[in-house]
C-alpha atoms as a PDB file:
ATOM      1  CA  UNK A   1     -17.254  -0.901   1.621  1.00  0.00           C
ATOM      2  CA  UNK A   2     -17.452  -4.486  -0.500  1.00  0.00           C
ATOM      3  CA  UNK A   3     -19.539  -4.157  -3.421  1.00  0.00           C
ATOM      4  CA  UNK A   4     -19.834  -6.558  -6.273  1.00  0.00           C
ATOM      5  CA  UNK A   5     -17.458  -5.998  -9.124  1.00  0.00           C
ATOM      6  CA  UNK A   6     -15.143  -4.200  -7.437  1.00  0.00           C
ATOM      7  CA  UNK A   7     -11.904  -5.092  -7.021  1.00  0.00           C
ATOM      8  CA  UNK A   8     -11.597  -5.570  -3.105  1.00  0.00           C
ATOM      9  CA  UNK A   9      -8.396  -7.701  -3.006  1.00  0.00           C
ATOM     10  CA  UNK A  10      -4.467  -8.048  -4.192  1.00  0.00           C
ATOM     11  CA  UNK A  11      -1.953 -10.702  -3.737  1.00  0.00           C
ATOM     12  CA  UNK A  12       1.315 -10.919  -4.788  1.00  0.00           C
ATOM     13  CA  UNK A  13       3.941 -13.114  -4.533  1.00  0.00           C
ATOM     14  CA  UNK A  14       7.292 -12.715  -1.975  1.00  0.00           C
ATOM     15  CA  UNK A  15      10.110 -14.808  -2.381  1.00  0.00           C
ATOM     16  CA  UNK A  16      11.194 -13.773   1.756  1.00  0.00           C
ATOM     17  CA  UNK A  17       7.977 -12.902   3.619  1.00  0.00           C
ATOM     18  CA  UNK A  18      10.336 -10.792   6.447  1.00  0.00           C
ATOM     19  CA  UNK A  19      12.071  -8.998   4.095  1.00  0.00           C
ATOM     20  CA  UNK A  20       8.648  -7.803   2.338  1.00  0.00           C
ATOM     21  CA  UNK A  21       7.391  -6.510   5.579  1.00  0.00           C
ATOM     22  CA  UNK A  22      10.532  -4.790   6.900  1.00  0.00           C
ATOM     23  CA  UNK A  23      10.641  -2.958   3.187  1.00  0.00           C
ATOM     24  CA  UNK A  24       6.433  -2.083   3.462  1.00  0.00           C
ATOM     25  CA  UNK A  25       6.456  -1.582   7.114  1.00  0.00           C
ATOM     26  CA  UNK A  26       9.963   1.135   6.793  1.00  0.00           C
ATOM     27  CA  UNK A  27       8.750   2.666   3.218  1.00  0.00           C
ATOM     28  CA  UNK A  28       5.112   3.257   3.574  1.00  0.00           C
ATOM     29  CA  UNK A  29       4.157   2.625   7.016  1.00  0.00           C
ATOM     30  CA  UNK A  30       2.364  -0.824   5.982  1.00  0.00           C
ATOM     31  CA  UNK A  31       1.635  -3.264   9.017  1.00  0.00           C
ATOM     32  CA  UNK A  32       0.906  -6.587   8.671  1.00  0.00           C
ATOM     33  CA  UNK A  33      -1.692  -9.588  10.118  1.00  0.00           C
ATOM     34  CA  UNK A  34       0.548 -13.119   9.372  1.00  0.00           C
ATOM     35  CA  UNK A  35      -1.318 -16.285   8.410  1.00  0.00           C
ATOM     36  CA  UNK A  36       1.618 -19.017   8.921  1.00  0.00           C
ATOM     37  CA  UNK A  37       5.274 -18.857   6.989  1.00  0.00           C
ATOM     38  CA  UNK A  38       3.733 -18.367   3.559  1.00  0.00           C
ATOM     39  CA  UNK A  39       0.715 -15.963   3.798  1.00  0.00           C
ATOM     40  CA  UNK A  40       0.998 -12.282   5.020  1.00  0.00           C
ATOM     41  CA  UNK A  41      -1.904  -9.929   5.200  1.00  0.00           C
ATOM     42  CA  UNK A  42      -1.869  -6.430   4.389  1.00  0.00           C
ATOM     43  CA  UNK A  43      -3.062  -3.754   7.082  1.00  0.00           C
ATOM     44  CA  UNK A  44      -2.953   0.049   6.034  1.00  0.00           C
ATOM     45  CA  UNK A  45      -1.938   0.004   2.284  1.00  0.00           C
ATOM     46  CA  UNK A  46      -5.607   1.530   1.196  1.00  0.00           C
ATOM     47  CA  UNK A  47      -6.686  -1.376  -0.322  1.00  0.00           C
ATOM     48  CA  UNK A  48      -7.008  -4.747   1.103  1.00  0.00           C
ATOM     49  CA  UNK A  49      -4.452  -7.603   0.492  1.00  0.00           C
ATOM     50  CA  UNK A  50      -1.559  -9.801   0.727  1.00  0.00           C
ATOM     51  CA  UNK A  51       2.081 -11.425  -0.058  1.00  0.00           C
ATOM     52  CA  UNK A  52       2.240 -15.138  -0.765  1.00  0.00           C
ATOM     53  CA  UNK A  53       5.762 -16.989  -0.240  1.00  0.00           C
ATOM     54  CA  UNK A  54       6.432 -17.921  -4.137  1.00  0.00           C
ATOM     55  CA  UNK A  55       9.781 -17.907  -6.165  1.00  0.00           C
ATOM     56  CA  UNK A  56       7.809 -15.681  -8.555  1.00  0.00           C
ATOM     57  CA  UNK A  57       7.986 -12.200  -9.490  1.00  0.00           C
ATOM     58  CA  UNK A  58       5.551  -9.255 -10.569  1.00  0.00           C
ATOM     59  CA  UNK A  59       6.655  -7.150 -13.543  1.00  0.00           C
ATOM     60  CA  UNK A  60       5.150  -5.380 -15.857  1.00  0.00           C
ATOM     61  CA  UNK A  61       7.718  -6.927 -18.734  1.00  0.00           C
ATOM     62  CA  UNK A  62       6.670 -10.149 -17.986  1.00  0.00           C
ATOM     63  CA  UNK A  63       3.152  -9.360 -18.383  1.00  0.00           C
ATOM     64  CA  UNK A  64       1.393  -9.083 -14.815  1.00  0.00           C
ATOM     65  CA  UNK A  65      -0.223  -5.481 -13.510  1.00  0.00           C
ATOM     66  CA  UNK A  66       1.424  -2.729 -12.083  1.00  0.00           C
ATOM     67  CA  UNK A  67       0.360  -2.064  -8.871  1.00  0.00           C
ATOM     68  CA  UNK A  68       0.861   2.201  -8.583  1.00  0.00           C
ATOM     69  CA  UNK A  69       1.021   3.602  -4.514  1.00  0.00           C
ATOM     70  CA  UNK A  70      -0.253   7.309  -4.445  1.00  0.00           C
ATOM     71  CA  UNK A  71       2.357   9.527  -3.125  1.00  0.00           C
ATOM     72  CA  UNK A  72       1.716  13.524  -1.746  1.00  0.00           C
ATOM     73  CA  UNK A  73       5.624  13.895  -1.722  1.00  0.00           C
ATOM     74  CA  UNK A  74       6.795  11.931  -4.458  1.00  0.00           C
ATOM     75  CA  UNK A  75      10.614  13.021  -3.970  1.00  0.00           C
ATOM     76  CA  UNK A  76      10.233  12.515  -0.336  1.00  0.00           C
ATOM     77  CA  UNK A  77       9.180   8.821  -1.085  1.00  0.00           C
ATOM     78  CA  UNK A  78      11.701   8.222  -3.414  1.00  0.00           C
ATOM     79  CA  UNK A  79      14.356   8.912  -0.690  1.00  0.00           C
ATOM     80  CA  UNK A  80      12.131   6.201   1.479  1.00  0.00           C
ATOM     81  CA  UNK A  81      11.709   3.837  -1.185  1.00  0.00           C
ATOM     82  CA  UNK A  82      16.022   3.499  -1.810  1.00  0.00           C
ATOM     83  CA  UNK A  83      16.688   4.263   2.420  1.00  0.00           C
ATOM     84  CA  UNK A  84      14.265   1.138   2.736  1.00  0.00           C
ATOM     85  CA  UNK A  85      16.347  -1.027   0.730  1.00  0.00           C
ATOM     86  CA  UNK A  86      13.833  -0.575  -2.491  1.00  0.00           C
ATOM     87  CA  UNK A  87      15.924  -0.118  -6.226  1.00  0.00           C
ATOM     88  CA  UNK A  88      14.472   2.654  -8.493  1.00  0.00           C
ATOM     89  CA  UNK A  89      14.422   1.532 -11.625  1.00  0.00           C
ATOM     90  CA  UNK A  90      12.429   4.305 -13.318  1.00  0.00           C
ATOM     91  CA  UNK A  91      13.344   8.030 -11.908  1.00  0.00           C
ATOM     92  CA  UNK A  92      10.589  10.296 -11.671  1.00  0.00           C
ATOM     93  CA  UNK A  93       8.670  11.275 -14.973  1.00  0.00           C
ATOM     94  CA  UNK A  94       5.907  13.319 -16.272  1.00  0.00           C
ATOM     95  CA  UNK A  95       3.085  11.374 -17.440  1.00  0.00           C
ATOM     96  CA  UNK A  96      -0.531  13.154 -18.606  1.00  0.00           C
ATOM     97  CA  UNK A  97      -2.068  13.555 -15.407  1.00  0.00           C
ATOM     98  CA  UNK A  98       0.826  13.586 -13.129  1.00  0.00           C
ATOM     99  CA  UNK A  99       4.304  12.467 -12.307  1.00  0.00           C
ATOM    100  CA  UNK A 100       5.823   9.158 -11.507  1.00  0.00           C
ATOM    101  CA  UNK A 101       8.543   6.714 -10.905  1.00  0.00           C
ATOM    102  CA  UNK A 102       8.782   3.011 -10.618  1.00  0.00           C
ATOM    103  CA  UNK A 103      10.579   0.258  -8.565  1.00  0.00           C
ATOM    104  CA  UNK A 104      11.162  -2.668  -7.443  1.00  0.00           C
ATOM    105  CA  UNK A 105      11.170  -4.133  -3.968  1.00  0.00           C
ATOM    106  CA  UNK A 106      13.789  -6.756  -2.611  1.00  0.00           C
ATOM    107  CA  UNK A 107      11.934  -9.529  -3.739  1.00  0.00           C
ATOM    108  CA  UNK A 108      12.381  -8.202  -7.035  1.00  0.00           C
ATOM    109  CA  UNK A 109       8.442  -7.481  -7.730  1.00  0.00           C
ATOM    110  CA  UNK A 110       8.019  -4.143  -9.839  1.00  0.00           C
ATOM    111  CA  UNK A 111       5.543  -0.839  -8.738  1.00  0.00           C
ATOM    112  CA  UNK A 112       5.068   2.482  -9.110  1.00  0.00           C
ATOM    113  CA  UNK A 113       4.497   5.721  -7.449  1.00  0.00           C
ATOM    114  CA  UNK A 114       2.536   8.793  -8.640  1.00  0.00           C
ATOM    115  CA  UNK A 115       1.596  11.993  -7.501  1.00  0.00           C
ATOM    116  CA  UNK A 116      -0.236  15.051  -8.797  1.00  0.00           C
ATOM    117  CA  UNK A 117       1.782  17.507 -11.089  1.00  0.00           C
ATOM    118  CA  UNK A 118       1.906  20.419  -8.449  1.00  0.00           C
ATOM    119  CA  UNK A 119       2.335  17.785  -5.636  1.00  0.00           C
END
């Protein structure tokens, strides 16, 4: 449901559209709504949103946010995450709260995945 102040929306940039779907679509089970060569709309990611063609990239060195997936297997979607062509660049770790890891997809743009502690 859209309420104000929420955050209802996130875009981030792809520099290859195709490649961004095949990774979503294979690691997570993403699908997709296109909008022409340079806009792609996200379907099934729990939150609504989208990848815009750009030569840009999301990390959190360089100052942008971290956008963290929820995971109920977190070694399972490791294993997805590298099969799908996705490069860990943080191995799973304890944080307070739960456990994580982080990577990057092939475009380069940086995330995270957490889970529960006993998950």
């Amino acid at each position: 449901m859209k309420e104000t102040g929420k955050i209802n929306y996130v875009e981030m940039p792809s520099t290859n559209i195709e490649a961004t779907k095949a990774f979503f679509a294979s690691a997570f089970g993403w699908s997709f709504i296109d909008y022409g060569p340079k806009y792609v709309a996200i379907e099934d990611a729990g939150i609504d949103g989208g990848f815009y063609k750009s030569d840009k990239i999301c990390s959190p060195e360089g100052g942008s946010v971290l956008v963290v997936l929820y995971s109920s297997d977190l070694e399972n979607t490791l294993k997805k995450v590298r099969l799908s062509g996705g490069k860990v660049v943080q191995d799973i770790f304890d944080f307070p709260g739960g456990r994580r890891f982080h990577f990057t997809d092939p475009n380069g743009n940086e995330y995270a995945v957490w889970s529960e502690l006993d998950a």
